[in-house]
Protein backbone atom coordinates (compact mmCIF):
# COMPACT_ATOMS: atom_id res chain seq x y z
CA UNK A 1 72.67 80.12 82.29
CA UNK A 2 73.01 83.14 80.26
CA UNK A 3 70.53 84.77 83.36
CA UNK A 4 73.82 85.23 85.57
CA UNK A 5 75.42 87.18 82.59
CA UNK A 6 74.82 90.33 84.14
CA UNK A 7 76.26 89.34 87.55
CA UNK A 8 79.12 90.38 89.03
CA UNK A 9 82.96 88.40 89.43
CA UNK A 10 83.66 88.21 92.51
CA UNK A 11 87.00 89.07 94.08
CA UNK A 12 89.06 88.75 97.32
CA UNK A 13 91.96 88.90 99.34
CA UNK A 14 93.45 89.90 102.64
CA UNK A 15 94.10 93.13 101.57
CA UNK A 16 95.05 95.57 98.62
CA UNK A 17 96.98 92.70 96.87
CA UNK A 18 94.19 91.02 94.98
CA UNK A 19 93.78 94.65 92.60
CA UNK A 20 96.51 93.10 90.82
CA UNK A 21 94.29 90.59 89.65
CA UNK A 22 91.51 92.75 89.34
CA UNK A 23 93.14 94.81 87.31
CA UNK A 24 94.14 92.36 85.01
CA UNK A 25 90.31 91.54 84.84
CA UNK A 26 89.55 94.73 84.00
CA UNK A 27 92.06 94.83 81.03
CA UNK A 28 90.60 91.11 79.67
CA UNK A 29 87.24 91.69 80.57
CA UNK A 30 86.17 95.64 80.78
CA UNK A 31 82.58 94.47 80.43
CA UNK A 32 82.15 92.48 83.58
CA UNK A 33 81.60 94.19 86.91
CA UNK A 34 83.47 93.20 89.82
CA UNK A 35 82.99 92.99 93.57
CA UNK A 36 86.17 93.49 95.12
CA UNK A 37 86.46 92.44 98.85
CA UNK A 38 89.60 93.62 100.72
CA UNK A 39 89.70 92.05 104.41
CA UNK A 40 91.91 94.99 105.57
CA UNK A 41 90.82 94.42 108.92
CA UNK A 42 92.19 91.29 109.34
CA UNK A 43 95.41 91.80 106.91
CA UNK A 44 98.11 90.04 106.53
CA UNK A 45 96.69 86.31 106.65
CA UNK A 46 100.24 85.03 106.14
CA UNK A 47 100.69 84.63 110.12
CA UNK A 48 97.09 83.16 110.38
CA UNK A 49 96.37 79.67 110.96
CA UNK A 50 94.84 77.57 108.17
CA UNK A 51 91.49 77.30 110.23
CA UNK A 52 90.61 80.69 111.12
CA UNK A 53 91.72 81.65 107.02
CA UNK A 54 89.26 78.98 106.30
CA UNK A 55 86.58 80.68 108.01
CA UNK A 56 87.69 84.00 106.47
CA UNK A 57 87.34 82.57 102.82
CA UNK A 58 84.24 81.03 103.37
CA UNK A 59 82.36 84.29 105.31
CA UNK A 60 84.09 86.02 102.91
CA UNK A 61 82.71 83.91 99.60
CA UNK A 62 78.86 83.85 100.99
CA UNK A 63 79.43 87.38 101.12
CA UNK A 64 79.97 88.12 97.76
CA UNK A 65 77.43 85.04 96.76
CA UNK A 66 74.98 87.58 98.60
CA UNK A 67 75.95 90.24 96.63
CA UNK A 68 74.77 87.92 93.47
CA UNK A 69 78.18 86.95 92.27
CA UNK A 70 78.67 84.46 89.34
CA UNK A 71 82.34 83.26 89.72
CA UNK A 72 84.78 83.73 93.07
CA UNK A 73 88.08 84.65 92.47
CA UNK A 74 90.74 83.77 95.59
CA UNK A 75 92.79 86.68 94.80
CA UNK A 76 95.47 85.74 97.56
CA UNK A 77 97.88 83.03 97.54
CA UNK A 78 97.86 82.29 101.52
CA UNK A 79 94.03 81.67 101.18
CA UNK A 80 94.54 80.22 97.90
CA UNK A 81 97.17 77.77 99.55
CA UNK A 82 94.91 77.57 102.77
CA UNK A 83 91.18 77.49 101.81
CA UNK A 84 90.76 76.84 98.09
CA UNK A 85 90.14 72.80 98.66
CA UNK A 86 87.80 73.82 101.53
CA UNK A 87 85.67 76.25 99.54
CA UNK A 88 85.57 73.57 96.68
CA UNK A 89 83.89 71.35 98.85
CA UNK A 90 82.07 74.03 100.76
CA UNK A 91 80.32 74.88 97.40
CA UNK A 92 80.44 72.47 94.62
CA UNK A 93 78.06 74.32 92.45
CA UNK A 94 79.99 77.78 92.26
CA UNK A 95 83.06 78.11 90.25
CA UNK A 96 86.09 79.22 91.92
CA UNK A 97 89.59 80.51 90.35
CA UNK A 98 92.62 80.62 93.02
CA UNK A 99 96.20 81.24 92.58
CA UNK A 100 99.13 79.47 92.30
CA UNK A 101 102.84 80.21 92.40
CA UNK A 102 104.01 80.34 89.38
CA UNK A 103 106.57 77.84 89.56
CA UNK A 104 106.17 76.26 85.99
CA UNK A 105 106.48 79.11 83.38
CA UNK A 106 109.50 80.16 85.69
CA UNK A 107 111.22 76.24 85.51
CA UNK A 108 110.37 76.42 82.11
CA UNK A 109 112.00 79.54 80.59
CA UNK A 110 114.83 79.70 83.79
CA UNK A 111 118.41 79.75 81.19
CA UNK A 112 120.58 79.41 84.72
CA UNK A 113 117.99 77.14 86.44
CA UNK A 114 117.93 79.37 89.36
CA UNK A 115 114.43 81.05 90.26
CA UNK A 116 113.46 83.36 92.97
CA UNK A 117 110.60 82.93 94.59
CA UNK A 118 108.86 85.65 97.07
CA UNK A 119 105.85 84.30 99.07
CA UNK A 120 104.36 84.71 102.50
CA UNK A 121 105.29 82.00 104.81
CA UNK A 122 101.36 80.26 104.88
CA UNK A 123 102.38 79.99 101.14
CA UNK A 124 105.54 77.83 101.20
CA UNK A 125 104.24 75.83 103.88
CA UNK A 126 101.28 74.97 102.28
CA UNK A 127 100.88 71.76 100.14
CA UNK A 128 99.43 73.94 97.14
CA UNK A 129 103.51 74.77 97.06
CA UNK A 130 104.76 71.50 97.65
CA UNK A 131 102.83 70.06 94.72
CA UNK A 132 103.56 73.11 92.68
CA UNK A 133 107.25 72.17 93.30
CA UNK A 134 107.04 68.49 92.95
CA UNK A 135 105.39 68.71 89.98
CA UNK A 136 107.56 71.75 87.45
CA UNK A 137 110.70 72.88 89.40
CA UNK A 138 112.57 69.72 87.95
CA UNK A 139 115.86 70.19 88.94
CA UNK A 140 115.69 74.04 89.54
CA UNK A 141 116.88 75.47 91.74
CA UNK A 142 114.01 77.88 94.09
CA UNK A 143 115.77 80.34 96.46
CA UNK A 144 112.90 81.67 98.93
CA UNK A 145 112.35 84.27 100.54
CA UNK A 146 109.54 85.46 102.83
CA UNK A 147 109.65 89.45 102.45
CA UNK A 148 108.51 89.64 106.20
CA UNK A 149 106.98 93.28 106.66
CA UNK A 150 106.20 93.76 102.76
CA UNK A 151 102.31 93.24 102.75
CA UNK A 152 101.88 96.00 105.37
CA UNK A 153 104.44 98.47 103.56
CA UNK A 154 102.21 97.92 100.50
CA UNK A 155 98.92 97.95 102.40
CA UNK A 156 99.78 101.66 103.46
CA UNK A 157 100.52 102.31 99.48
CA UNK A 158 104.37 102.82 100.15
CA UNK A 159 104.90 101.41 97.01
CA UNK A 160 108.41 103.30 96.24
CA UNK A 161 109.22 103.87 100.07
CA UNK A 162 113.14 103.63 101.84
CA UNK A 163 111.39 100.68 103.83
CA UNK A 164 110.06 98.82 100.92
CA UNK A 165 113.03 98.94 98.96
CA UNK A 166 115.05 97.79 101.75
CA UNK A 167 113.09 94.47 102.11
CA UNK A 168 113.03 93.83 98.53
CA UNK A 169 116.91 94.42 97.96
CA UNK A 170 117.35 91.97 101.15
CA UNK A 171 115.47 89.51 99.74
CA UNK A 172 116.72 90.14 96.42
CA UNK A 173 120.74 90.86 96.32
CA UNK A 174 121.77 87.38 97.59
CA UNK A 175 119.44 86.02 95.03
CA UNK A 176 121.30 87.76 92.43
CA UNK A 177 124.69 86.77 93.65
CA UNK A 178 123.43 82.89 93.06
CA UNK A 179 122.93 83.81 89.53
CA UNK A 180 118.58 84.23 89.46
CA UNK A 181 117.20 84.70 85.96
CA UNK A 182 113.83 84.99 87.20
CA UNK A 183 111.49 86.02 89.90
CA UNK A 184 108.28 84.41 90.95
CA UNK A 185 106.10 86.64 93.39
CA UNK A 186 104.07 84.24 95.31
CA UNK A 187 101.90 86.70 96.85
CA UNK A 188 99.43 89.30 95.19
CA UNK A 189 100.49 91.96 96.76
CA UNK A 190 104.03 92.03 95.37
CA UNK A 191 102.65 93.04 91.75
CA UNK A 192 101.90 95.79 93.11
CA UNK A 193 105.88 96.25 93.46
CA UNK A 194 107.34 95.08 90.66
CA UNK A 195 108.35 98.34 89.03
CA UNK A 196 110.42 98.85 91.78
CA UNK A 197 111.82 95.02 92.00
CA UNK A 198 112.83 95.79 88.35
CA UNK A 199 114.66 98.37 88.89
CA UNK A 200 116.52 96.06 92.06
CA UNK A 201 117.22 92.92 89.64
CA UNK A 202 117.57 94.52 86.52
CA UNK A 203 116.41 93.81 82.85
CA UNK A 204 117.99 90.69 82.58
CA UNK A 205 116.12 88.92 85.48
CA UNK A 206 112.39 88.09 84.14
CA UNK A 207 109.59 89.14 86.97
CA UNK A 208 106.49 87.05 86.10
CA UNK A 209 103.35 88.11 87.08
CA UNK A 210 100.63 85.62 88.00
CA UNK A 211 97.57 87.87 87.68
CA UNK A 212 97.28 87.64 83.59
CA UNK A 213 96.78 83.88 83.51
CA UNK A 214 94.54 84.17 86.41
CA UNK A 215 92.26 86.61 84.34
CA UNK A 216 92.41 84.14 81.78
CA UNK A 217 91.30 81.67 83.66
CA UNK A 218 88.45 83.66 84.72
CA UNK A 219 87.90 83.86 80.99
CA UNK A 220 87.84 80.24 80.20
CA UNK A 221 85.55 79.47 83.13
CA UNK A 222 82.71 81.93 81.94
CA UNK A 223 82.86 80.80 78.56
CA UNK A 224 82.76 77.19 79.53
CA UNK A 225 79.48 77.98 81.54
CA UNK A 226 78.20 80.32 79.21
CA UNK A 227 77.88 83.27 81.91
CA UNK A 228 80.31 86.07 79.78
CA UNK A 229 78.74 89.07 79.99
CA UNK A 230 77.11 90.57 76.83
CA UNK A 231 77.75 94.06 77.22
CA UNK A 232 79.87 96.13 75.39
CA UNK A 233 80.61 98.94 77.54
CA UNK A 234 82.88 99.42 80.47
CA UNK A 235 80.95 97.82 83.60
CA UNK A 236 80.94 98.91 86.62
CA UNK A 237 83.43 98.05 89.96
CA UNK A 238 82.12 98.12 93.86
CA UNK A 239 84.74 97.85 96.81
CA UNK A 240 83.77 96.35 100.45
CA UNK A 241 86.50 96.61 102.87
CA UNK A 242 86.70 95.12 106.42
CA UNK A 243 89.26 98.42 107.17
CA UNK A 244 89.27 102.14 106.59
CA UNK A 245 87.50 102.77 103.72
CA UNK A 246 88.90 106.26 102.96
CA UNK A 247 91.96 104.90 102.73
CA UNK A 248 90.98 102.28 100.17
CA UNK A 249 89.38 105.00 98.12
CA UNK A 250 92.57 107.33 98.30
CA UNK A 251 94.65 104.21 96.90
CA UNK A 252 92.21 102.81 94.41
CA UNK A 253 93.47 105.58 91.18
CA UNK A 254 97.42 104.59 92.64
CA UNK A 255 96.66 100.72 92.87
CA UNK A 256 94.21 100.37 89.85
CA UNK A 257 94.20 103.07 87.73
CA UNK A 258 90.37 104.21 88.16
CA UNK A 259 88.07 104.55 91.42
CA UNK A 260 84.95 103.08 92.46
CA UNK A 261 82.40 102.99 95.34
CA UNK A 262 83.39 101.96 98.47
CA UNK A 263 81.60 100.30 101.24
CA UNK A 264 82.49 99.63 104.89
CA UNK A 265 81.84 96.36 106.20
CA UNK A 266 82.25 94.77 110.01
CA UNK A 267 83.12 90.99 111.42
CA UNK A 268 80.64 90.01 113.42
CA UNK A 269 82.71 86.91 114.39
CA UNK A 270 85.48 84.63 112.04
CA UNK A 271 82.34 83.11 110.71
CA UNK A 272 80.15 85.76 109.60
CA UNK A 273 81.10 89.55 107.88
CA UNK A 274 78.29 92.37 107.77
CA UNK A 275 77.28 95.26 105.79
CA UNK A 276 77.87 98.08 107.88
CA UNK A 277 75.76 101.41 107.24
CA UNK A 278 77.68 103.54 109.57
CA UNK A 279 80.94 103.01 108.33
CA UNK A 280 79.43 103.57 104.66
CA UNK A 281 78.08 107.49 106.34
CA UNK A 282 81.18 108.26 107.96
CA UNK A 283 83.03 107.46 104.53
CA UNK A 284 79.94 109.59 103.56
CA UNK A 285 80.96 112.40 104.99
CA UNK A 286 84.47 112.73 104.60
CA UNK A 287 84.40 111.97 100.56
């Protein structure tokens, strides 16, 4: 096993949301490199049906299996909620880490037994929810909202923005008027917020954060197979994106703190993503 040590965790999601996990990654685990694959191109997958996000994940995971990765991380809860199952059974012999709404730390530590919950609308229809529900919100109460319009205000890296406060505070203020403790974001790209949702609830209301346990996770599952990486140093990070990959280099210090290289890549249908050269020149050129 300890061959795949030097191989990359893989990493993807829709869009820019998954960083939130990848950053948490990086803070666990500096020494592992990461492939991070944003599907930009085909963002948000909350309005996607669960087929064609099925395809996505698993075009998606051979991709980065191609690039040599050791682990898969479903860094978005819509595919997550839509796809994990399938890609279990797609590939029984890779490990895969998904996400889930936090549902139970929030029923657990709720004092009013009120919890907000902000998710995409693939999300709370999906059974991954359901079960999540069944299973911890014991007589909580969930108020849910769907933040419609959020994932592309954060995809542009209008993280502060008129418009992105003014979805938040809808969503938000009548939560706060029924007496919410806490807030659950169901959706990685709404970590990438939560300075500002702060500031909109206030210091009482606890925001949790999925992306720490999921880096755990991550954690555990290396260990367990014996494919941790043994370096000490700071490894490196490599970005594909199905969209404008200027863009996702612009946002990359913003979003994560540090850059990386960033590579172009095209659908050639639902089923199948390429590397694309000519994208990678004209980002080339304009760097």
């Amino acid at each position: 096993m300890s061959s795949h040590t030097k191989s990359p965790i893989g990493v993807f999601d829709s869009g820019v949301g998954g960083i939130s996990v990848l950053k948490a990654i990086r803070e666990h685990m500096p020494e592992e490199p990461v492939i991070y694959f944003g599907d930009q191109g085909h963002v948000p997958y909350g309005s996607r049906s669960i087929e064609q996000i099925q395809n996505f994940s698993e075009a998606i995971t051979r991709f980065l299996l191609g690039q040599g990765a050791k682990i898969i991380v479903v860094a978005c809860n819509t595919a997550s909620a839509a796809a994990l199952k399938y890609l279990r059974e797609k590939f029984p012999d890779i490990p895969l880490v998904g996400m889930e709404p936090a549902v139970k730390p929030a029923a657990e530590h709720t004092q009013t037994g009120r919890v907000g919950v902000l998710a995409t609308p693939a999300t709370f229809q999906g059974a991954l929810y359901a079960s999540v529900v069944e299973r911890f919100a014991n007589g909580v109460v969930l108020l849910q909202d769907t933040c419609p319009g959020l994932v592309q205000q954060i995809e542009q890296g209008n993280l502060d923005g008129e418009e992105t406060r003014r979805i938040l505070e809808q969503a938000l203020l009548p939560m706060l008027e029924k007496n919410i403790d806490t807030v659950v974001l169901g959706c990685t790209h709404y970590p990438l917020v939560i300075p500002l949702i702060q500031q909109i609830v206030g210091n009482r209301v606890r925001v949790i954060d999925p992306a720490p346990a999921v880096a755990k996770q991550v954690r555990r599952v290396l260990e367990a197979r014996g494919t941790r990486s043994e370096s000490g140093s700071q490894a490196d990070l490599k970005f594909y994106t199905s969209g404008n990959p200027d863009g996702l280099k612009s946002m990359l210090p913003v979003l994560l703190g540090e850059g990386g290289e960033v590579e172009g890549v095209e659908w050639v249908s639902d089923h199948d993503v390429a590397r694309e050269p000519l994208s990678r020149d004209r980002s080339n050129l304009h760097s």
